[in-house]
N, C-alpha and C. Protein backbone atom coordinates (compact mmCIF):
# COMPACT_ATOMS: atom_id res chain seq x y z
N UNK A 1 -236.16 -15.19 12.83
CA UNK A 1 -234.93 -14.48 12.67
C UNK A 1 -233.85 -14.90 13.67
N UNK A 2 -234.55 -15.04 14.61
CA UNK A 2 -233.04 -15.39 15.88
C UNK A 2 -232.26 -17.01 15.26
N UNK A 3 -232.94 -18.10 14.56
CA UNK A 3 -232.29 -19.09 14.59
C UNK A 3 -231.33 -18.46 13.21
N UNK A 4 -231.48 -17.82 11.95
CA UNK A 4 -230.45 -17.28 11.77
C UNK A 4 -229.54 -16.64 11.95
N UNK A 5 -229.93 -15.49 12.95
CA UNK A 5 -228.52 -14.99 13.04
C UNK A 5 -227.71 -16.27 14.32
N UNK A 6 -228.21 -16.97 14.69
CA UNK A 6 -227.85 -18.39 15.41
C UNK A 6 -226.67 -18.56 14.92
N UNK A 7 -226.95 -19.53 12.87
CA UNK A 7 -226.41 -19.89 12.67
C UNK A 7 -225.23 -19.00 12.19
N UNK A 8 -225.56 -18.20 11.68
CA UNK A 8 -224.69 -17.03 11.64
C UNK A 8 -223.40 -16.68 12.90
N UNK A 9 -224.01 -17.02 14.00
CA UNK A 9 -222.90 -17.17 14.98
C UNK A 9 -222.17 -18.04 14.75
N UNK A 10 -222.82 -19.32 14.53
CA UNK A 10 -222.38 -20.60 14.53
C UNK A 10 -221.47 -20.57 12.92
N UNK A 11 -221.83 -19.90 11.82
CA UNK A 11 -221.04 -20.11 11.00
C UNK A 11 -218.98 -19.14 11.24
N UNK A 12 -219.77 -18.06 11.85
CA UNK A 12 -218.78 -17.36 12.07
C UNK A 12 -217.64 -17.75 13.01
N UNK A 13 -218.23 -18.65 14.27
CA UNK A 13 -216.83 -19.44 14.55
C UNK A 13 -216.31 -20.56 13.96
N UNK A 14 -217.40 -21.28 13.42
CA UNK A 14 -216.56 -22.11 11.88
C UNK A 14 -215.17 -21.35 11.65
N UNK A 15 -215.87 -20.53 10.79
CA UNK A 15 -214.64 -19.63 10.20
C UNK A 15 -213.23 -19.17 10.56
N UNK A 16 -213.36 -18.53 11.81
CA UNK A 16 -212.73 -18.23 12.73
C UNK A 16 -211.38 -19.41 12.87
N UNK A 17 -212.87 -20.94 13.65
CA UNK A 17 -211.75 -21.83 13.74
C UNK A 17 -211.02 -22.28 12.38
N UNK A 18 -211.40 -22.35 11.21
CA UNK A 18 -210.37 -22.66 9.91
C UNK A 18 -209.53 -21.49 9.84
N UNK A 19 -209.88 -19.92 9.93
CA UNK A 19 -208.39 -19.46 9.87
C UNK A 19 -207.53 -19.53 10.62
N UNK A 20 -207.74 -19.92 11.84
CA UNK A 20 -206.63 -20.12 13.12
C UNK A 20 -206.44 -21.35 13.25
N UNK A 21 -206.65 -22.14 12.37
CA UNK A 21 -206.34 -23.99 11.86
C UNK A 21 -205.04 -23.71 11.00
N UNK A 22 -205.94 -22.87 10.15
CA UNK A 22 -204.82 -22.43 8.61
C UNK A 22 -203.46 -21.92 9.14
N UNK A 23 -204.11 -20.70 9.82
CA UNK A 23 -202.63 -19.91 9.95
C UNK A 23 -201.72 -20.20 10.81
N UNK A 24 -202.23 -21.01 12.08
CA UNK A 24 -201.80 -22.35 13.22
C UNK A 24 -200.76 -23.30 12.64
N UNK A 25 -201.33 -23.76 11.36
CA UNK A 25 -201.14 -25.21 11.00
C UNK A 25 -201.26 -26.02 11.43
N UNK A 26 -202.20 -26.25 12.49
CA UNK A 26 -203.01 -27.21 13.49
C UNK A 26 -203.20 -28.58 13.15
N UNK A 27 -203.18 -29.76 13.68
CA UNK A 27 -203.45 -30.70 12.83
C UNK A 27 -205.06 -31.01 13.50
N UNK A 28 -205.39 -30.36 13.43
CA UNK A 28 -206.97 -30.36 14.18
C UNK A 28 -208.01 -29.85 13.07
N UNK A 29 -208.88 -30.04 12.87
CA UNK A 29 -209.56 -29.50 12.15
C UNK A 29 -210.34 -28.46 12.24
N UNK A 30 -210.87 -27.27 11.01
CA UNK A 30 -211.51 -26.17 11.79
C UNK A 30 -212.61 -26.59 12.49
N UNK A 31 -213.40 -27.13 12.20
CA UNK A 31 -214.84 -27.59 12.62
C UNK A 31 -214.62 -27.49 14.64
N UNK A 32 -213.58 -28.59 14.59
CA UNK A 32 -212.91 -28.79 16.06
C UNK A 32 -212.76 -27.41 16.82
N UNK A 33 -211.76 -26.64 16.46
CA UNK A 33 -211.18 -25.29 16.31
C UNK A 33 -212.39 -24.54 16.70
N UNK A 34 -213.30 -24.09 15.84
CA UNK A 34 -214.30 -23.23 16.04
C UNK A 34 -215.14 -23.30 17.35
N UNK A 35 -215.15 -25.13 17.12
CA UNK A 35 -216.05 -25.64 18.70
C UNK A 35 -215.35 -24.91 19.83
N UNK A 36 -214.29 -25.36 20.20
CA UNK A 36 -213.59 -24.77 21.19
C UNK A 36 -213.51 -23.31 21.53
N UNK A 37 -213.49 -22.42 20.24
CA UNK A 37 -213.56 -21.06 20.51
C UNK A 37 -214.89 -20.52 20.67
N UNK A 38 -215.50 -21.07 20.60
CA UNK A 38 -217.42 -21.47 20.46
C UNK A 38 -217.18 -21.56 22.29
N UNK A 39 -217.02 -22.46 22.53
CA UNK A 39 -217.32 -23.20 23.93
C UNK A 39 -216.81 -22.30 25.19
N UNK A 40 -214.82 -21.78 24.60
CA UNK A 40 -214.68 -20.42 25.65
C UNK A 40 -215.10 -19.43 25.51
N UNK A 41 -215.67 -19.05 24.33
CA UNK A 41 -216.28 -17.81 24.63
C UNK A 41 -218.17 -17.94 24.88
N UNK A 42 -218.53 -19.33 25.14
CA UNK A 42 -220.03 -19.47 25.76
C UNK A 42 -219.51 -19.11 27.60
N UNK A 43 -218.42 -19.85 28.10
CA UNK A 43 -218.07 -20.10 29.17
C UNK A 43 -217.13 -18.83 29.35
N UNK A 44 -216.80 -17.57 28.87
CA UNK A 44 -216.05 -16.37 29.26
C UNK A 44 -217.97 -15.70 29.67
N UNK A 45 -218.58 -15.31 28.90
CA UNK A 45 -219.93 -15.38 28.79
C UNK A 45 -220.78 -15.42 30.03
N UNK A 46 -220.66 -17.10 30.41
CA UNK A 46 -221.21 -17.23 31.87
C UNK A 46 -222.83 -17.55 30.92
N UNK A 47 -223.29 -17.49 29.60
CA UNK A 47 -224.70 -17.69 29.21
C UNK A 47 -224.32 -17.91 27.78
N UNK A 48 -225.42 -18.59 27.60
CA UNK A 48 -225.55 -19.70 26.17
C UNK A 48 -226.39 -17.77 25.47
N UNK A 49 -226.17 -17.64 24.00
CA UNK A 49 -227.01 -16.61 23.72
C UNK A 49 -228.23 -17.08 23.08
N UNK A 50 -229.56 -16.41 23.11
CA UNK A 50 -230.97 -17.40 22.76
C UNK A 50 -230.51 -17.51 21.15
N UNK A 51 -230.32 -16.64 20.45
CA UNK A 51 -229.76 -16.81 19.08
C UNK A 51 -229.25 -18.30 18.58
N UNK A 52 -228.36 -18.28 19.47
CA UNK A 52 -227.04 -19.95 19.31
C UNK A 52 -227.87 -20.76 19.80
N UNK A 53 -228.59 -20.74 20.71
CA UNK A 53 -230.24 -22.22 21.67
C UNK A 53 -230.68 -22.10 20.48
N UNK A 54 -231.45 -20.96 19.56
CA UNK A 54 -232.76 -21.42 18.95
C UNK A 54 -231.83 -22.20 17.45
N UNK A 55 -231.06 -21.96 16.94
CA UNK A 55 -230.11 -22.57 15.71
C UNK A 55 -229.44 -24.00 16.15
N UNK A 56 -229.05 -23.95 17.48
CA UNK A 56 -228.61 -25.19 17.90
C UNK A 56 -229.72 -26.74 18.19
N UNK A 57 -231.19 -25.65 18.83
CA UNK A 57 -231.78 -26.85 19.03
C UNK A 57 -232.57 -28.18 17.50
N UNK A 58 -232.91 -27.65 16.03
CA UNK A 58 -232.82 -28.42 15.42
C UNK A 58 -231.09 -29.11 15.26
N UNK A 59 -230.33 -28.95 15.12
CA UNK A 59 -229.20 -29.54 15.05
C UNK A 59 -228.83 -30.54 15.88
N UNK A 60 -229.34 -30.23 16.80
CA UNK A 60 -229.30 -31.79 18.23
C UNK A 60 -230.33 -32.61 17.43
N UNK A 61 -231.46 -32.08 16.54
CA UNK A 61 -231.73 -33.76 16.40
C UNK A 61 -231.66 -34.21 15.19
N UNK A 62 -230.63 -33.80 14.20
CA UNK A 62 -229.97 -34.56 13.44
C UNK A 62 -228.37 -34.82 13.49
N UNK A 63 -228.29 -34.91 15.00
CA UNK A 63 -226.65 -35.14 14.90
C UNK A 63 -226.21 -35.76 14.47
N UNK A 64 -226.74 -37.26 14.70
CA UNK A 64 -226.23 -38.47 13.64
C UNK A 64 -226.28 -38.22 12.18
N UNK A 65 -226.63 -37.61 11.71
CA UNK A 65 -226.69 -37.10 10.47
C UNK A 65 -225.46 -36.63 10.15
N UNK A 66 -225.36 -35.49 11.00
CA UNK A 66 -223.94 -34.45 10.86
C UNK A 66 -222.74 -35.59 10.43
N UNK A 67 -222.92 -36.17 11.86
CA UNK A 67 -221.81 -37.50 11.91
C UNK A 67 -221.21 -38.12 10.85
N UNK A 68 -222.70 -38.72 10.43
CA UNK A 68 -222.56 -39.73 9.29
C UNK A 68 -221.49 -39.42 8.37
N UNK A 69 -221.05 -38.43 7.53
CA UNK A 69 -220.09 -38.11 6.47
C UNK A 69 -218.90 -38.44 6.97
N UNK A 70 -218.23 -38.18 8.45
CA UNK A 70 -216.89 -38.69 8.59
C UNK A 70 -217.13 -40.23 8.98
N UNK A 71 -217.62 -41.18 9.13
CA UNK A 71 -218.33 -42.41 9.61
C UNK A 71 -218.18 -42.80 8.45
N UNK A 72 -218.87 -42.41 7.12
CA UNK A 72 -218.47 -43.43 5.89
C UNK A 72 -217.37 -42.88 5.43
N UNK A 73 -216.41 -41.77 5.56
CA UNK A 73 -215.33 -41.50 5.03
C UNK A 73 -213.94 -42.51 5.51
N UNK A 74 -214.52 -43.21 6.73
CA UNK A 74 -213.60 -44.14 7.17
C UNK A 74 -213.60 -45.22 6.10
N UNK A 75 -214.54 -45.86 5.61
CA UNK A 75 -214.65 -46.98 4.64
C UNK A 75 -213.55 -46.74 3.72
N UNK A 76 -213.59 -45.72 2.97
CA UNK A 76 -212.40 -45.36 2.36
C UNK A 76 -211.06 -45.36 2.39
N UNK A 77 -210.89 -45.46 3.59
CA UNK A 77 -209.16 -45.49 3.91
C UNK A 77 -209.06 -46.84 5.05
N UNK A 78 -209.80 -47.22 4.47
CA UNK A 78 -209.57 -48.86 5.22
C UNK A 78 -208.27 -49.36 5.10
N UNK A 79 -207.89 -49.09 3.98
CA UNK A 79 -206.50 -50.12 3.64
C UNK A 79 -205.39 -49.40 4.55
N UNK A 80 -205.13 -47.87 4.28
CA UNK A 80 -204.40 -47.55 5.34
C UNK A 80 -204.56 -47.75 6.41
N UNK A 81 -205.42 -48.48 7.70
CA UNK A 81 -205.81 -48.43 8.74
C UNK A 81 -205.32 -49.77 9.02
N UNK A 82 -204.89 -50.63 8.05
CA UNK A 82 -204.71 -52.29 8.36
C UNK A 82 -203.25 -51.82 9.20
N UNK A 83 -203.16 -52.64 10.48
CA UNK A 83 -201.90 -52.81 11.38
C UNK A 83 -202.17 -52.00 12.48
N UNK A 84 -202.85 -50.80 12.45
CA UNK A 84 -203.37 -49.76 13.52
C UNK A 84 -204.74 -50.22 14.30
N UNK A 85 -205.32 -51.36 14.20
CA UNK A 85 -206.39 -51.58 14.96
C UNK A 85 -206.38 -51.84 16.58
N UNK A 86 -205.06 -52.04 17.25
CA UNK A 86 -204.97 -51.81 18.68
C UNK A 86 -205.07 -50.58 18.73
N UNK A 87 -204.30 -49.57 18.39
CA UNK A 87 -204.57 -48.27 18.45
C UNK A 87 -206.10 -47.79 18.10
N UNK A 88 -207.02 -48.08 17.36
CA UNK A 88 -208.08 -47.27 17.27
C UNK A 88 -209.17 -48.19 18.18
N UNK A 89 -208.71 -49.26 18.48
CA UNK A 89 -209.82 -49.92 19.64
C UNK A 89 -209.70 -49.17 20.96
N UNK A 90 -208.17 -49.15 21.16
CA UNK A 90 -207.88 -48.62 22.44
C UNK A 90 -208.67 -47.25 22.50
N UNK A 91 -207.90 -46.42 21.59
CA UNK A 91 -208.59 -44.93 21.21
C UNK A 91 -210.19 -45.12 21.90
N UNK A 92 -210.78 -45.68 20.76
CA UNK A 92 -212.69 -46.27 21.18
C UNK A 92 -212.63 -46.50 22.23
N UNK A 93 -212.29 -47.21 22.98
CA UNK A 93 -212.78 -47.41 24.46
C UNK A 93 -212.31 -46.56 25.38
N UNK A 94 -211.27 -45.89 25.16
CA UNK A 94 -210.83 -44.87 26.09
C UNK A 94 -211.43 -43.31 25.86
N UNK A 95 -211.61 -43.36 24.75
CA UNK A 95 -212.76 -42.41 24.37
C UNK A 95 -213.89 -42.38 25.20
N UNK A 96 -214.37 -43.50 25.35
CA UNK A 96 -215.93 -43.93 25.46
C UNK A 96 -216.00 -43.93 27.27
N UNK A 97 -214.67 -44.30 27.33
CA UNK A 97 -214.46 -44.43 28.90
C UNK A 97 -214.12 -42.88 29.84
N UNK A 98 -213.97 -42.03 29.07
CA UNK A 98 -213.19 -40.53 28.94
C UNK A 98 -215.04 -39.93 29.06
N UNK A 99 -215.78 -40.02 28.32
CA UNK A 99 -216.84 -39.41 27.83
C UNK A 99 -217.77 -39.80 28.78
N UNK A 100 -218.00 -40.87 29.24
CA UNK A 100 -218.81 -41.16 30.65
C UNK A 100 -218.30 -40.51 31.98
N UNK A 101 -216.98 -40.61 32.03
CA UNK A 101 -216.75 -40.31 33.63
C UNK A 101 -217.00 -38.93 33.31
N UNK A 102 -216.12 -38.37 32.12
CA UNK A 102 -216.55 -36.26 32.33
C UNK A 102 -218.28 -36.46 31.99
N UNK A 103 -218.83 -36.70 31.51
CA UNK A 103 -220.40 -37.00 31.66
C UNK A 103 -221.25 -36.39 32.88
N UNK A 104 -220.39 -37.64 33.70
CA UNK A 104 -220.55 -38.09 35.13
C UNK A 104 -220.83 -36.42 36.15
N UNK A 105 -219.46 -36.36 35.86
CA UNK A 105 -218.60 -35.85 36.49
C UNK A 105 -219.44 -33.82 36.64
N UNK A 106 -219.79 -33.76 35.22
CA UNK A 106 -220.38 -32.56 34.97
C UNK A 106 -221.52 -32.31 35.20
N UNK A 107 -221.84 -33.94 35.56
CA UNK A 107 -223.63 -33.97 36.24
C UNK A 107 -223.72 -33.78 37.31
N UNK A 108 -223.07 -34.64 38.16
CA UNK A 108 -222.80 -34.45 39.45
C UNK A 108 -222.48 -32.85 39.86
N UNK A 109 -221.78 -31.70 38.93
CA UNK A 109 -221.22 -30.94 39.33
C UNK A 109 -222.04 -29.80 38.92
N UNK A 110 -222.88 -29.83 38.16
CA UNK A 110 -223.93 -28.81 37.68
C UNK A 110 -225.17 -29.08 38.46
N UNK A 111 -225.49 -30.43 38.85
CA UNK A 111 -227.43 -30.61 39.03
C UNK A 111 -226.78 -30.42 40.70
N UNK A 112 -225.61 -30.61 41.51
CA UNK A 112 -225.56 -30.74 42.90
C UNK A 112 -225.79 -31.95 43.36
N UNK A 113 -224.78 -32.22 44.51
CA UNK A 113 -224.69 -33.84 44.76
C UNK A 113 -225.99 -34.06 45.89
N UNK A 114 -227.06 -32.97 46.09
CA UNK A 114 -227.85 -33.57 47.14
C UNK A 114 -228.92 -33.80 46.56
N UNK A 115 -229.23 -33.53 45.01
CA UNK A 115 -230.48 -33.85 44.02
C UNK A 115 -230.08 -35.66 43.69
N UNK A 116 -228.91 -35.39 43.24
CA UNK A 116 -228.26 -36.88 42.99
C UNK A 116 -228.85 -38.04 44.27
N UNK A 117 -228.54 -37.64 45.29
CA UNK A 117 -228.60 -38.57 46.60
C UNK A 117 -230.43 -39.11 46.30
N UNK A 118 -231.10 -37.75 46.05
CA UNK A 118 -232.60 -38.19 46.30
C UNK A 118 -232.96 -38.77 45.51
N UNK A 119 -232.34 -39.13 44.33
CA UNK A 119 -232.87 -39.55 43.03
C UNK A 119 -232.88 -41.16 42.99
């Protein structure tokens, strides 16, 4: 029962984030949207709830899965994308370069820098 009402959390800030996408006019998507209102209200919180752990932990291991649908939806709009490829390389690597240092940064700042030293 707990990994449903999980997802049940998890569907309900879905939701949440598409009506405040909608009524926003956000150019963000709800999915995005929900995460975020998901994430401040884990971090207003101060604790993850076991409900959202037990629904979340199969979902970590088909993430690539999740992924996959916007990944081949790119194939599709290839043709619009011709002339923009500095822009989405740059994007990619600065992404990628963005995602390691906060990585880093949140490791260092959660595990404590004197576990780090011994390691």
């Amino acid at each position: 029962m707990p990994v449903l009402r999980g997802f049940l959390w998890l569907l309900g800030f879905l939701l949440l984030g598409d009506a405040l996408a909608t009524l926003a006019d956000l150019p963000v998507s709800a999915g995005v949207v929900g995460m975020l209102l998901l994430t401040a209200w884990l971090m207003l919180r101060g604790t993850v709830n076991a409900d959202i752990a037990a629904a979340a932990r199969p979902l970590i291991g088909v993430l690539a899965m999740l992924i996959m649908p916007g990944v081949v939806g790119v194939f599709f709009i290839l043709d619009t994308l011709t002339g923009q490829w500095l822009a989405i390389i740059a994007a990619l690597v600065g992404g990628t370069l963005l995602s390691v240092v906060t990585t880093l940064w949140l490791m260092r700042r959660l595990m404590g820098q004197e576990r780090l030293d011994h390691e």
